[in-house]
Every structure is written in structure tokens, then in C-alpha cells.
C-alpha atoms as a PDB file:
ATOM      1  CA  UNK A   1     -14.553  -3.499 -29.895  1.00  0.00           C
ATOM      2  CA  UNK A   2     -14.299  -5.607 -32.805  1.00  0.00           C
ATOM      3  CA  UNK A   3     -11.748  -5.657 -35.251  1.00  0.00           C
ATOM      4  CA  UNK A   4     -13.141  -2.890 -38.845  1.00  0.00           C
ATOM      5  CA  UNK A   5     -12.709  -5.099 -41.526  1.00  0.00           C
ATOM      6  CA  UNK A   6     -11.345  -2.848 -43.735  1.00  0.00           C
ATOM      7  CA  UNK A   7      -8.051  -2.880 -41.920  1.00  0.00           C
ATOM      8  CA  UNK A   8      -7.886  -6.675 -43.063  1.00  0.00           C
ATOM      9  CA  UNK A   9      -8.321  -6.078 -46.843  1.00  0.00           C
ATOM     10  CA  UNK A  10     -10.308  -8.687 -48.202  1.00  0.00           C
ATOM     11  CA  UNK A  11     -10.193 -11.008 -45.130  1.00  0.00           C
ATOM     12  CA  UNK A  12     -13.056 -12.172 -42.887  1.00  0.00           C
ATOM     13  CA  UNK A  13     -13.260 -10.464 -39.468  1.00  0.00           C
ATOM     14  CA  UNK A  14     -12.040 -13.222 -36.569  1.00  0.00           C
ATOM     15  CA  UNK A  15     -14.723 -12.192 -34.952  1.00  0.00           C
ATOM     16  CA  UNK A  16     -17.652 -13.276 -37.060  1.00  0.00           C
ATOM     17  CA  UNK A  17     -16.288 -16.348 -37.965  1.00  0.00           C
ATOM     18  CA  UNK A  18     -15.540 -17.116 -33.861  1.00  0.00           C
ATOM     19  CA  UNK A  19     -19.788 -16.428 -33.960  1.00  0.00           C
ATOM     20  CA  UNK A  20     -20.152 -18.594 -36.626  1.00  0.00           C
ATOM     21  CA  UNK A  21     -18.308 -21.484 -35.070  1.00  0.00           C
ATOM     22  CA  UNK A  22     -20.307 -21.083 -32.164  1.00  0.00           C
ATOM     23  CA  UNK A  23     -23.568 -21.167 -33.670  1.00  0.00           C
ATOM     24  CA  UNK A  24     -23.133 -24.781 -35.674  1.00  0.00           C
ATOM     25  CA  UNK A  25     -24.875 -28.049 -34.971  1.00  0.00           C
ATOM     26  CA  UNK A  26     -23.463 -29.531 -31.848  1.00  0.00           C
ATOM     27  CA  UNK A  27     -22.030 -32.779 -32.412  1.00  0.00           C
ATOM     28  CA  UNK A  28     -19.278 -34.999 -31.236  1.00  0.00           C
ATOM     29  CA  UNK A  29     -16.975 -33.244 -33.878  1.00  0.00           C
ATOM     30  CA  UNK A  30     -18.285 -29.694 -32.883  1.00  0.00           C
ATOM     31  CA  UNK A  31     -17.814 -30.117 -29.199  1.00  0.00           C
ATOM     32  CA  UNK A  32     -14.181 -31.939 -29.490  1.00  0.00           C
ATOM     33  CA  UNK A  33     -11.167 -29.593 -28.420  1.00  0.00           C
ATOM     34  CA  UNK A  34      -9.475 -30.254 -31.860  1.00  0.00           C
ATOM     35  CA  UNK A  35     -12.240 -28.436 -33.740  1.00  0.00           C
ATOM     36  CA  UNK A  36     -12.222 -24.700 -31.235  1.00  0.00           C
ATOM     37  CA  UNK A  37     -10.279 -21.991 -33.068  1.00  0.00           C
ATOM     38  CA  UNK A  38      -6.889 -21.887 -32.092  1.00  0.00           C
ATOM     39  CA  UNK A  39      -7.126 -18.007 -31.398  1.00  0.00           C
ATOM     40  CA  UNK A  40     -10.427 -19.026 -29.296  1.00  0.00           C
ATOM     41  CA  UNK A  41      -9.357 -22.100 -27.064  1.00  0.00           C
ATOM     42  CA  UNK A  42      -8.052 -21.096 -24.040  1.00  0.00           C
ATOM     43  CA  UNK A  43      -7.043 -24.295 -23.131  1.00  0.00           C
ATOM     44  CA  UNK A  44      -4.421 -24.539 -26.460  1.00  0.00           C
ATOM     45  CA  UNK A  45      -3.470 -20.489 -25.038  1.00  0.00           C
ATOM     46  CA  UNK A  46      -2.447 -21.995 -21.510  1.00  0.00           C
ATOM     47  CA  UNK A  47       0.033 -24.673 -22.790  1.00  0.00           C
ATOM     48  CA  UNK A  48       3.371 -25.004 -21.497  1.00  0.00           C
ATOM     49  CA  UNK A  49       4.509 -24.398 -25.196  1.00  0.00           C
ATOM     50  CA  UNK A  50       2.346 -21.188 -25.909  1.00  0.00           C
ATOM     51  CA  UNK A  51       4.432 -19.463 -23.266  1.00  0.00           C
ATOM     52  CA  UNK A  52       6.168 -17.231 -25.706  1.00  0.00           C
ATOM     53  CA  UNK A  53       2.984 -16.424 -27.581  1.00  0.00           C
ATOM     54  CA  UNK A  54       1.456 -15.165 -24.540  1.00  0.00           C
ATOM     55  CA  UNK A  55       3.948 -13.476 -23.211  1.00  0.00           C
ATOM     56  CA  UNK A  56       4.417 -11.696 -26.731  1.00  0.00           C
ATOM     57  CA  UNK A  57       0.673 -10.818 -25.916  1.00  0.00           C
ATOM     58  CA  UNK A  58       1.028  -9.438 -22.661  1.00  0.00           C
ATOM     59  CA  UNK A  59       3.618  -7.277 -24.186  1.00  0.00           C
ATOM     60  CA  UNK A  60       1.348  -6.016 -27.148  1.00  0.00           C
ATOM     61  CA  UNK A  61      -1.777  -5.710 -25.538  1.00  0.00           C
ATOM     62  CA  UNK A  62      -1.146  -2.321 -23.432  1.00  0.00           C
ATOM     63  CA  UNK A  63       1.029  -0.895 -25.681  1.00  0.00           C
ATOM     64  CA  UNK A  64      -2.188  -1.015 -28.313  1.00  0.00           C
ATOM     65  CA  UNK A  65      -4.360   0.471 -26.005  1.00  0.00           C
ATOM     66  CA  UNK A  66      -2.005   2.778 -24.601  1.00  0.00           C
ATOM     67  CA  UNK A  67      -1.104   4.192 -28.152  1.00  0.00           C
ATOM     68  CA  UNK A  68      -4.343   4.416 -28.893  1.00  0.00           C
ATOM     69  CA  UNK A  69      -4.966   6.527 -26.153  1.00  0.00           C
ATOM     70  CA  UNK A  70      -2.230   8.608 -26.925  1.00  0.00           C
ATOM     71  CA  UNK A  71      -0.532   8.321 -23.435  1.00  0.00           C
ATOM     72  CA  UNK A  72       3.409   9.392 -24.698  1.00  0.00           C
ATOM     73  CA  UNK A  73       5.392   8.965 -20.981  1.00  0.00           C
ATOM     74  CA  UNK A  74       4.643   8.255 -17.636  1.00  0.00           C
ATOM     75  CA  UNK A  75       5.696   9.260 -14.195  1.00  0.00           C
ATOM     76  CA  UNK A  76       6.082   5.406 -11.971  1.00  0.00           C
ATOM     77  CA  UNK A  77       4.221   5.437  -9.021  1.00  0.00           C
ATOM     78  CA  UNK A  78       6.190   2.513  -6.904  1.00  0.00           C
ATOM     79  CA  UNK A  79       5.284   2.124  -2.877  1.00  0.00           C
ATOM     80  CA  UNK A  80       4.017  -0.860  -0.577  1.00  0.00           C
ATOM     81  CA  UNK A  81       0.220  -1.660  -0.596  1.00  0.00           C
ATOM     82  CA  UNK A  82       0.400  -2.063   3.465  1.00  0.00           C
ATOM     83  CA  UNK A  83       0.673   1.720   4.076  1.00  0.00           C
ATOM     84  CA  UNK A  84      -2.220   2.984   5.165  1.00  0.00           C
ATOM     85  CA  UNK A  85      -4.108   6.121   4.344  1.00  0.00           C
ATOM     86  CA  UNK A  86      -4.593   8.701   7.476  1.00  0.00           C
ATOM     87  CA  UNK A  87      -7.776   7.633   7.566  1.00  0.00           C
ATOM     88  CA  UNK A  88      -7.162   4.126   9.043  1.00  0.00           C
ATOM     89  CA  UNK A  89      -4.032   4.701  10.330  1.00  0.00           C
ATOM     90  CA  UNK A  90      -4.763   3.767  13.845  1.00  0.00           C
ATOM     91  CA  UNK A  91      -5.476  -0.203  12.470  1.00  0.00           C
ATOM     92  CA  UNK A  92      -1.806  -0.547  11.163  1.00  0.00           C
ATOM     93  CA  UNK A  93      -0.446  -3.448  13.000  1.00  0.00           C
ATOM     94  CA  UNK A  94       2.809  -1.423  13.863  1.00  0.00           C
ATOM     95  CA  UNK A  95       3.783   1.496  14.793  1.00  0.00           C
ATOM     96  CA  UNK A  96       5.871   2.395  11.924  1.00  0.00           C
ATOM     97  CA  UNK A  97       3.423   1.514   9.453  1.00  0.00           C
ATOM     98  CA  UNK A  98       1.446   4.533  11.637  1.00  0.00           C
ATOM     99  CA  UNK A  99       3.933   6.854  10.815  1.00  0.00           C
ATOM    100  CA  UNK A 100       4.524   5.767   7.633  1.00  0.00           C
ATOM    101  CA  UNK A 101       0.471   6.517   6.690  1.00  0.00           C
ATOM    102  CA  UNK A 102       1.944  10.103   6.013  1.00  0.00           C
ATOM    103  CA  UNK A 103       3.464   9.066   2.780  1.00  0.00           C
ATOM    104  CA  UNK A 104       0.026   7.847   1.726  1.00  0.00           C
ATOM    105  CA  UNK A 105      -0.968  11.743   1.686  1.00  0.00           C
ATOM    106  CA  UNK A 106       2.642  12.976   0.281  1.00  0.00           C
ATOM    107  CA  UNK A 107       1.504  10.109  -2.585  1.00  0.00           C
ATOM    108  CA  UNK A 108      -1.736  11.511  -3.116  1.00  0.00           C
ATOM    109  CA  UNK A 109      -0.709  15.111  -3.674  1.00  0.00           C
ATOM    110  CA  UNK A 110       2.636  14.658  -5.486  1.00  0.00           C
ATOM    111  CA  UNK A 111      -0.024  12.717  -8.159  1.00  0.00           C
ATOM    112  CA  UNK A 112      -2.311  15.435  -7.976  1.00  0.00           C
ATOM    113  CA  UNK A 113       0.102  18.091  -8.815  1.00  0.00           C
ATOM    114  CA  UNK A 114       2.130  15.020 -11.673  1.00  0.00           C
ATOM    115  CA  UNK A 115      -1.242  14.974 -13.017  1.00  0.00           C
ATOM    116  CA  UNK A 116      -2.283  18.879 -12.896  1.00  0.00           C
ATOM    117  CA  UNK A 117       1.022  19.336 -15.660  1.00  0.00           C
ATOM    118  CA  UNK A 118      -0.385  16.360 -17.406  1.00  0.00           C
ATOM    119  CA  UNK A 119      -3.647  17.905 -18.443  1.00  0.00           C
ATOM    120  CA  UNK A 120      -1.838  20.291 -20.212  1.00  0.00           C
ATOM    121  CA  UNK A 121      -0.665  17.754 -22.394  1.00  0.00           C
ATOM    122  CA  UNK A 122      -4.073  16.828 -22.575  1.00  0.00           C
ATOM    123  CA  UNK A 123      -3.094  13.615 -20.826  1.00  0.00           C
ATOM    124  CA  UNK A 124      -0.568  12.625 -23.358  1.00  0.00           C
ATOM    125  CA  UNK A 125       2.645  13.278 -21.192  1.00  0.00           C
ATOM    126  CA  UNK A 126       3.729  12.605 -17.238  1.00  0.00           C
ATOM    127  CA  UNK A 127       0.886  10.115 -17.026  1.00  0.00           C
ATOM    128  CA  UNK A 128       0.614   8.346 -13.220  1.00  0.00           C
ATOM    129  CA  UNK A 129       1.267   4.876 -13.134  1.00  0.00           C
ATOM    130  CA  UNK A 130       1.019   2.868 -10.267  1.00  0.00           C
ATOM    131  CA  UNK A 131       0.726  -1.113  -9.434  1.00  0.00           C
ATOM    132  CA  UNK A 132      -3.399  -0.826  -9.590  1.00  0.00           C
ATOM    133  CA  UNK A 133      -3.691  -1.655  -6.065  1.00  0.00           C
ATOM    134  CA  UNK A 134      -3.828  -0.229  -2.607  1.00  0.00           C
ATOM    135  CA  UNK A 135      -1.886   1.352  -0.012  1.00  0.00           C
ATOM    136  CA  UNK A 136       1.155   4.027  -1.831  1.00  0.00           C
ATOM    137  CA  UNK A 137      -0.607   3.088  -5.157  1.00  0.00           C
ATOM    138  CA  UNK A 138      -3.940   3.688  -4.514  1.00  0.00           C
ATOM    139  CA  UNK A 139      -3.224   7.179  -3.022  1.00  0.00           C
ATOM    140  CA  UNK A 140      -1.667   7.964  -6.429  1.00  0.00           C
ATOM    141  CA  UNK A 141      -4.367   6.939  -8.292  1.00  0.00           C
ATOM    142  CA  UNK A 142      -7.256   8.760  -6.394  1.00  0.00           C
ATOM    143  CA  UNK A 143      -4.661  11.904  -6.439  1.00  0.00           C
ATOM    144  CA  UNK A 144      -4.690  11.768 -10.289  1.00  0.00           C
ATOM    145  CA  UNK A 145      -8.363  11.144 -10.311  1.00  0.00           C
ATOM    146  CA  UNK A 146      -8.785  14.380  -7.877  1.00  0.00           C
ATOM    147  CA  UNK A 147      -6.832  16.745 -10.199  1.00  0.00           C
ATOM    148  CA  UNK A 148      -9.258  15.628 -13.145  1.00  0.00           C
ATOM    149  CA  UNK A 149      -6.596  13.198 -15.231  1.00  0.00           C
ATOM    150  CA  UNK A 150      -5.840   9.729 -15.888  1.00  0.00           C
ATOM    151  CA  UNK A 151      -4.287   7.808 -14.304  1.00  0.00           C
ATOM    152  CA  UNK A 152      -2.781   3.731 -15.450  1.00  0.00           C
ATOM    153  CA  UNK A 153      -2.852   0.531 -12.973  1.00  0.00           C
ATOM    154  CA  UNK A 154      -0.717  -2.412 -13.903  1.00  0.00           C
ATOM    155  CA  UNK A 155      -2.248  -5.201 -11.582  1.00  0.00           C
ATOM    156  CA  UNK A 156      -1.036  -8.508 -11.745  1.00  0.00           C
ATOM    157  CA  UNK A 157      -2.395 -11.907 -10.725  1.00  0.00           C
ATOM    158  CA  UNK A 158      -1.469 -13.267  -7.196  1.00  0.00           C
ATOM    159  CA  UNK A 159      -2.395 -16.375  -5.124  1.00  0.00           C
ATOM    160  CA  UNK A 160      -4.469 -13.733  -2.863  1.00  0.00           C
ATOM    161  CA  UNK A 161      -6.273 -12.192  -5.226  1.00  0.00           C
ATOM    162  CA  UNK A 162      -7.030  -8.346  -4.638  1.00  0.00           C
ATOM    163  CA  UNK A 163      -9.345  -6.293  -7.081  1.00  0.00           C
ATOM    164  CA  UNK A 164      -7.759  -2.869  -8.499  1.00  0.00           C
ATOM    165  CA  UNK A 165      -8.880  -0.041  -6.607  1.00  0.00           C
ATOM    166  CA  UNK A 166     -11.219   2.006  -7.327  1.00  0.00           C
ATOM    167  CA  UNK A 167      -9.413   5.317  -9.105  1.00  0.00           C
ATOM    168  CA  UNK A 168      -7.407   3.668 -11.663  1.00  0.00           C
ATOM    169  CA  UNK A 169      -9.007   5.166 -15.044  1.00  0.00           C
ATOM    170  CA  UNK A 170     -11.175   1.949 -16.138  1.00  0.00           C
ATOM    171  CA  UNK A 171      -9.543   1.813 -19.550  1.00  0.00           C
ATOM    172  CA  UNK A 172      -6.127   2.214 -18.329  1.00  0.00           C
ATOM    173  CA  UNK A 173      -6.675  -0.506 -15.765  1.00  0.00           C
ATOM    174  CA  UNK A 174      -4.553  -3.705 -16.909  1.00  0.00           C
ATOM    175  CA  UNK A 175      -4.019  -7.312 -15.600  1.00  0.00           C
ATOM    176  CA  UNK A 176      -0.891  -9.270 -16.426  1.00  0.00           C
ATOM    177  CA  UNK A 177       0.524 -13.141 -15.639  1.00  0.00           C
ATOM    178  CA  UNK A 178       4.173 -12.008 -15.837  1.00  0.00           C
ATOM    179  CA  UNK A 179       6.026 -10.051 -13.623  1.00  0.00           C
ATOM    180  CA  UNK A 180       8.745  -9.466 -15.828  1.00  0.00           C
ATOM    181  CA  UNK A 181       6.338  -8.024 -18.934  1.00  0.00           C
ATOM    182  CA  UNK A 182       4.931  -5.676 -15.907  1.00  0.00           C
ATOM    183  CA  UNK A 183       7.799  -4.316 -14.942  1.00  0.00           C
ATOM    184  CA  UNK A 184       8.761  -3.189 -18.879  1.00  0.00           C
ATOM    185  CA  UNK A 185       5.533  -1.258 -19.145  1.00  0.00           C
ATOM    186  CA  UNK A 186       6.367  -0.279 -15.941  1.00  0.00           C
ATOM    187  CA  UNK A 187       9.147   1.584 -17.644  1.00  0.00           C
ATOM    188  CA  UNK A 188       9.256   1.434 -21.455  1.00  0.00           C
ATOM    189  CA  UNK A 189       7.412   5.328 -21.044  1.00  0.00           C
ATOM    190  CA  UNK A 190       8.832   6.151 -17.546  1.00  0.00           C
ATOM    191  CA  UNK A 191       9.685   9.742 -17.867  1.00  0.00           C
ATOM    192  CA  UNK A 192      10.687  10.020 -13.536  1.00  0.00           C
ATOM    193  CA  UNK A 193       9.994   7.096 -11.099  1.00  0.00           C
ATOM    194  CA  UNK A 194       8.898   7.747  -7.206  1.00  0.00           C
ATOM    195  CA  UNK A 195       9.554   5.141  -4.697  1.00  0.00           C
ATOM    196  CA  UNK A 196       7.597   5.277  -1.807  1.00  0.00           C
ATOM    197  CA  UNK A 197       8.331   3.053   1.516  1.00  0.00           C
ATOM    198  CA  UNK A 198       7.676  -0.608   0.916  1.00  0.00           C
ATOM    199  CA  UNK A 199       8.714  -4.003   0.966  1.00  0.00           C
ATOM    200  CA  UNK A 200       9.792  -6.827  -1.421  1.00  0.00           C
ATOM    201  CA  UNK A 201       8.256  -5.886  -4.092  1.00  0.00           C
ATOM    202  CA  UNK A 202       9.028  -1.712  -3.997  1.00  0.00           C
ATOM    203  CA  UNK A 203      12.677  -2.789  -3.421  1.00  0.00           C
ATOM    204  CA  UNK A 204      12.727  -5.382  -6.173  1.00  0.00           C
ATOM    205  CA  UNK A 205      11.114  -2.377  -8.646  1.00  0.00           C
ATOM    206  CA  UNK A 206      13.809   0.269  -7.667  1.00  0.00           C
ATOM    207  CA  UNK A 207      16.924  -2.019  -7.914  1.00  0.00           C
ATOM    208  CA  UNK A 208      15.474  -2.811 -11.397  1.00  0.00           C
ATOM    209  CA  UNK A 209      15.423   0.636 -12.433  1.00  0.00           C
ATOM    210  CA  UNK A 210      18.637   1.143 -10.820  1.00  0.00           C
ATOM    211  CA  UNK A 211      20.379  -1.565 -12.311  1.00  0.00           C
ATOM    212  CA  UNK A 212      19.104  -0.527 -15.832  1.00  0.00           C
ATOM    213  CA  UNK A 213      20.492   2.787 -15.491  1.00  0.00           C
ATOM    214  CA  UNK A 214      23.510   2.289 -13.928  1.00  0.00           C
ATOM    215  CA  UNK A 215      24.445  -0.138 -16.815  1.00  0.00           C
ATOM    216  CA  UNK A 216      23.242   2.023 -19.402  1.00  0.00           C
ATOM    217  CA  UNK A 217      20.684  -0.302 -20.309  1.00  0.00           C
ATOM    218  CA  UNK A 218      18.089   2.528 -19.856  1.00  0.00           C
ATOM    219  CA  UNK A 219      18.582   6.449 -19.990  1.00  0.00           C
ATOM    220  CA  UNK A 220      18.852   8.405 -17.097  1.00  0.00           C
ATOM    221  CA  UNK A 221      15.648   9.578 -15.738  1.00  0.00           C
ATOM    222  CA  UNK A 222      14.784  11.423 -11.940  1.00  0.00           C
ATOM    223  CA  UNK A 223      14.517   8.305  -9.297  1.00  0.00           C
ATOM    224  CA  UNK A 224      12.833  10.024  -5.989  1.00  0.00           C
ATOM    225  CA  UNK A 225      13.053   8.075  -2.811  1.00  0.00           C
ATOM    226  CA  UNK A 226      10.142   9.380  -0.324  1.00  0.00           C
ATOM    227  CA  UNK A 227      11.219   9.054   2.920  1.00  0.00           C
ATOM    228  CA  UNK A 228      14.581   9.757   4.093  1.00  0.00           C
ATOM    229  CA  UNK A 229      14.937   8.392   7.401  1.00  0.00           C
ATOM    230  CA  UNK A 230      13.148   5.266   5.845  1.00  0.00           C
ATOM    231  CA  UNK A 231      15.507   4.370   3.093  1.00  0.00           C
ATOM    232  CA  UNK A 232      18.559   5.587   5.023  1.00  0.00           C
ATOM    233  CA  UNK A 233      17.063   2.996   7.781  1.00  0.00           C
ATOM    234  CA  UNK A 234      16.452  -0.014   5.756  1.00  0.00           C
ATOM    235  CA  UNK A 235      19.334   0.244   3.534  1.00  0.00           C
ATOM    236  CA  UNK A 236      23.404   1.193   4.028  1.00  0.00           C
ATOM    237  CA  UNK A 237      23.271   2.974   0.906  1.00  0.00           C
ATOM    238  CA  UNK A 238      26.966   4.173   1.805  1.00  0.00           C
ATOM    239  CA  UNK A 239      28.119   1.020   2.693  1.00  0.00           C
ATOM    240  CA  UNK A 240      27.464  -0.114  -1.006  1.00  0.00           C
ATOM    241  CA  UNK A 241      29.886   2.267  -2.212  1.00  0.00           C
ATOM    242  CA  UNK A 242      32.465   1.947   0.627  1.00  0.00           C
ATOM    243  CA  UNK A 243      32.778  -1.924  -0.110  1.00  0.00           C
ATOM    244  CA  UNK A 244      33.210  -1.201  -3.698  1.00  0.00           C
ATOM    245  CA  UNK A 245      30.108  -3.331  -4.932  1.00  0.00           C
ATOM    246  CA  UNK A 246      29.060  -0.326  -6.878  1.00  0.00           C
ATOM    247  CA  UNK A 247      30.162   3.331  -7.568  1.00  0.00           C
ATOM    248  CA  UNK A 248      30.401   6.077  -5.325  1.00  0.00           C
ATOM    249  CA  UNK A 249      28.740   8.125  -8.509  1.00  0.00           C
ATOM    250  CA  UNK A 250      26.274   5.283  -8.018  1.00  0.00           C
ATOM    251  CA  UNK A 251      24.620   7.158  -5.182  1.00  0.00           C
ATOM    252  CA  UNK A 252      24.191  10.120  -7.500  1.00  0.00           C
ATOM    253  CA  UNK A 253      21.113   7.988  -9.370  1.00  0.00           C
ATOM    254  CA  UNK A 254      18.672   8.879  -6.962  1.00  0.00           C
ATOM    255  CA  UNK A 255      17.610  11.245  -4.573  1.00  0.00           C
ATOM    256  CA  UNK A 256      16.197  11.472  -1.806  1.00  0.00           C
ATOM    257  CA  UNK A 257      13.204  13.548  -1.065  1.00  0.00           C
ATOM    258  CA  UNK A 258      10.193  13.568   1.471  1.00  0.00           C
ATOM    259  CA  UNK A 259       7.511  15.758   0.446  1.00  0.00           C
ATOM    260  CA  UNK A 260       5.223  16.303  -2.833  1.00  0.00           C
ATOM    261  CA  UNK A 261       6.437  19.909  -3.779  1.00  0.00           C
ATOM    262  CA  UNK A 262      10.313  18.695  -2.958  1.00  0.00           C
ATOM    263  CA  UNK A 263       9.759  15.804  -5.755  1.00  0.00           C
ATOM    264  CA  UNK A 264       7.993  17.835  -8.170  1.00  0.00           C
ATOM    265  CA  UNK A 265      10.239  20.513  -8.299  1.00  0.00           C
ATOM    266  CA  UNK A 266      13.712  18.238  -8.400  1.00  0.00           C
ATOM    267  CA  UNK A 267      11.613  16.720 -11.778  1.00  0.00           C
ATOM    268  CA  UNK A 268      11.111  20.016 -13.260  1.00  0.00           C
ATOM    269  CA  UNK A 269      14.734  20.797 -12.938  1.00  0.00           C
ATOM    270  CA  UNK A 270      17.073  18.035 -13.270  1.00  0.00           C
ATOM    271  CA  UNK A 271      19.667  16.920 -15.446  1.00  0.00           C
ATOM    272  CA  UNK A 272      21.391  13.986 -16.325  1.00  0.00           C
ATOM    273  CA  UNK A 273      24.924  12.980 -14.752  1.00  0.00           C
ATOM    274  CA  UNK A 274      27.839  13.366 -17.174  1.00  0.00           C
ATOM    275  CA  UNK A 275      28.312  10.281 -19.249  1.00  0.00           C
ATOM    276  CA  UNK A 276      30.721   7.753 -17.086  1.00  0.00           C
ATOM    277  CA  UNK A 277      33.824   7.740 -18.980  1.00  0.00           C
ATOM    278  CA  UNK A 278      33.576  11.713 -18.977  1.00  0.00           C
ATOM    279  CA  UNK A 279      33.862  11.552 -14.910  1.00  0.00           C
ATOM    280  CA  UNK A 280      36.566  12.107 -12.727  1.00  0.00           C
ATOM    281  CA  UNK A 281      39.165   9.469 -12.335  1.00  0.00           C
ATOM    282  CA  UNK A 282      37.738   7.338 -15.399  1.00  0.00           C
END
């Protein structure tokens, strides 16, 4: 959509004049880099020195669109894209990806149901958001897309390029360059995050939330681990706390849950821990 010139005053549109650069005589002083408009050279965009202007754009550009669409908070969608739906189950190359393919389904309805409250928001509040791709995050997308909402991906750019899939809500489907501008949309609205099983990446997203909120550099908000005997398998959550590298109140930041009606009805009722200094033995 172009930009309405009446929200410039009495400035010409960027657009018209990018049309009317393009439609002069071609000459050597026409076709030179120097001459492109700054704003329209994507060559001057990608320099090593415009790295704070773009990320300062890969901030701003979702936000825009998702004030404009009025979207208010969120409900994070985080899970590994190799878990496969029931469907195709039988092709995981292990076994506990197999048994991990019922998550996919516990994904799919605890969106449907995230997204059922939404609606009556009209699809302002307790939006789905998910990574855009497949696997954990494609079952929440097609779950919101079932129960007759919206639903946001946040792709991002990798050497193996994937496409989104195909039940993100095409205007809520975004691309970004930086992980680390991602991850802050991932949460700047995040009203409850889910964590489904994963690898690198799902455990790189919930430590950042954790961290955040265990330093009071974010507010407290429900963090559901799905999957029990996954996350009690992969990590020594206990440990942690025995070693005295965090809290035993740390452990109090998250829950763990493993099914779709468990993690909507902890979100519906929970409430924050006291602050820190006003618990025991501080």
C-alpha cells in the first residue's frame, strides 16, 4: 500500500518520486549507483554500516503492521520443526521423534482452543504465534486456522531455506535477518509462552524467556513445558538448583504440563510468584 499523502503534509509521496526516478532517460549518470535513492538501493541498505538502520527496521516493520491490525498480546508457540504430525509419523528417523508426533496434535488443539478465546477479542488478544515453520509450529498454526482466527509466523532466513507453512495468516506472516529482533517480537506482546519438545533452537527460546524473567527484565507471565518425561529427560532441572547456579524458587517459573486442556486451564488461572525480596529467607 502506498504511503496517503496527507499524512506527509505538504511533502511528495516516496513513492511517486521512486516512479519518477525510474522512468528518466537512461544514461551513464542515471544508471550509476550514486544516483538510486538511498531509501531505494538495496545495495547502500546491505552495507556493513547500515546495520543499525536495518535492524531499527526489522524492529518497526511488524510492530506497524501488527498495530495496525490491532493484535494487543500473544500466546508464544515455541517447539522443534522435526516433530512430526501423526500423519507421517512412521518416517521419523527415530523412535522418539515417533512418540514425540503426539505433541504435534496436543499443539494443534491447545491453539485451537488459545485461539477459540481469541475470537472473542475479535482477534485482538491471546493471538498464536509460532516460528512460521513446520513441525510444533505448524500444528499451531493450522490449529488457529481450524478454530477460525489468526494466527502470526515469525520466519527467519537460514542457509537451508524453508518456505512458511501454509496456515500462518498471510498478513501476519513475517521474515526477519536477525535472530535477536525475532526473538523481541517473539515476546514484546507475549501474554503465556508454550514450549513444546525441541532442540537448539526451542531451548535457546525458553532460557531467553527464562532468563528475562528471572532477572526481572520481563514480567512474569505462564511458561508451559509440554512434555514431562521429555524435559525432565533432557534437562536436570533439579540439579540447577541443588548446585546453586540458580534458585530453588527458580523452578517455580515454569510448569510443566502435557496436554492441551492441562495448559489452557493453568493460563486461565495463574498468578504471579510473590516479588523476590518478599520470599522466604530473603
Amino acid at each position: 500500500m502506498k504511503d496517503d499523502p496527507k499524512h506527509h503534509g505538504p511533502f511528495r509521496d516516496a513513492h511517486q518520486d521512486i516512479e519518477t526516478a525510474d522512468s528518466i532517460p537512461d544514461t551513464p549518470q542515471t544508471r550509476a549507483p550514486a544516483y538510486r535513492l538511498a531509501f531505494d538501493d538495496p545495495d547502500f541498505l546491505c552495507r556493513e554500516e547500515l546495520r543499525p538502520v536495518r535492524l531499527q527496521l526489522e524492529l518497526l516493520k511488524p510492530q506497524l503492521i501488527l498495530d495496525e491490525r490491532g493484535v494487543e498480546s500473544t500466546v508464544v508457540m515455541f517447539g522443534g520443526a522435526r516433530i512430526p504430525s501423526p500423519a507421517t509419523r512412521d518416517t521419523a528417523r527415530t523412535q522418539t521423534l515417533n512418540e514425540l508426533a503426539d505433541y504435534y496434535e496436543e499443539a494443534r488443539k491447545f491453539a485451537y482452543a488459545i485461539t477459540e478465546k481469541s475470537l472473542e477479542s475479535y482477534g485482538r488478544e491471546d493471538v498464536i504465534v509460532t516460528g512460521g515453520g513446520p513441525g510444533v509450529m505448524e500444528a499451531g498454526n493450522l490449529g488457529a486456522q481450524e478454530a477460525g482466527g489468526q494466527s502470526i509466523g515469525l520466519s527467519i532466513v537460514l542457509p537451508h531455506e524453508q518456505a512458511p507453512n501454509a496456515y500462518v495468516t498471510p498478513d501476519l506472516c513475517f521474515n526477519f535477518h536477525y535472530f535477536a529482533i525475532r526473538k523481541m517480537h517473539f515476546l514484546m506482546r507475549a501474554k503465556a509462552i508454550s514450549v513444546f519438545p525441541g532442540g537448539f533452537g526451542t531451548l535457546d527460546e525458553l532460557f531467553e524467556a527464562l532468563t528475562l524473567i528471572q532477572t526481572g527484565r520481563m514480567e512474569q507471565i505462564p511458561i508451559l513445558l509440554f512434555g514431562t518425561k521429555f524435559w525432565k529427560e533432557i534437562i536436570n532441572w533439579d540439579a540447577l538448583a541443588d548446585a546453586g547456579t540458580i534458585s530453588a524458587e527458580d523452578l517455580q517459573l515454569f510448569r510443566f504440563v502435557d496436554t492441551a486442556e492441562d495448559a489452557v486451564e493453568i493460563i486461565e488461572t495463574w498468578e504471579p510468584l510473590p516479588p523476590r525480596d518478599a520470599l522466604p529467607g530473603r
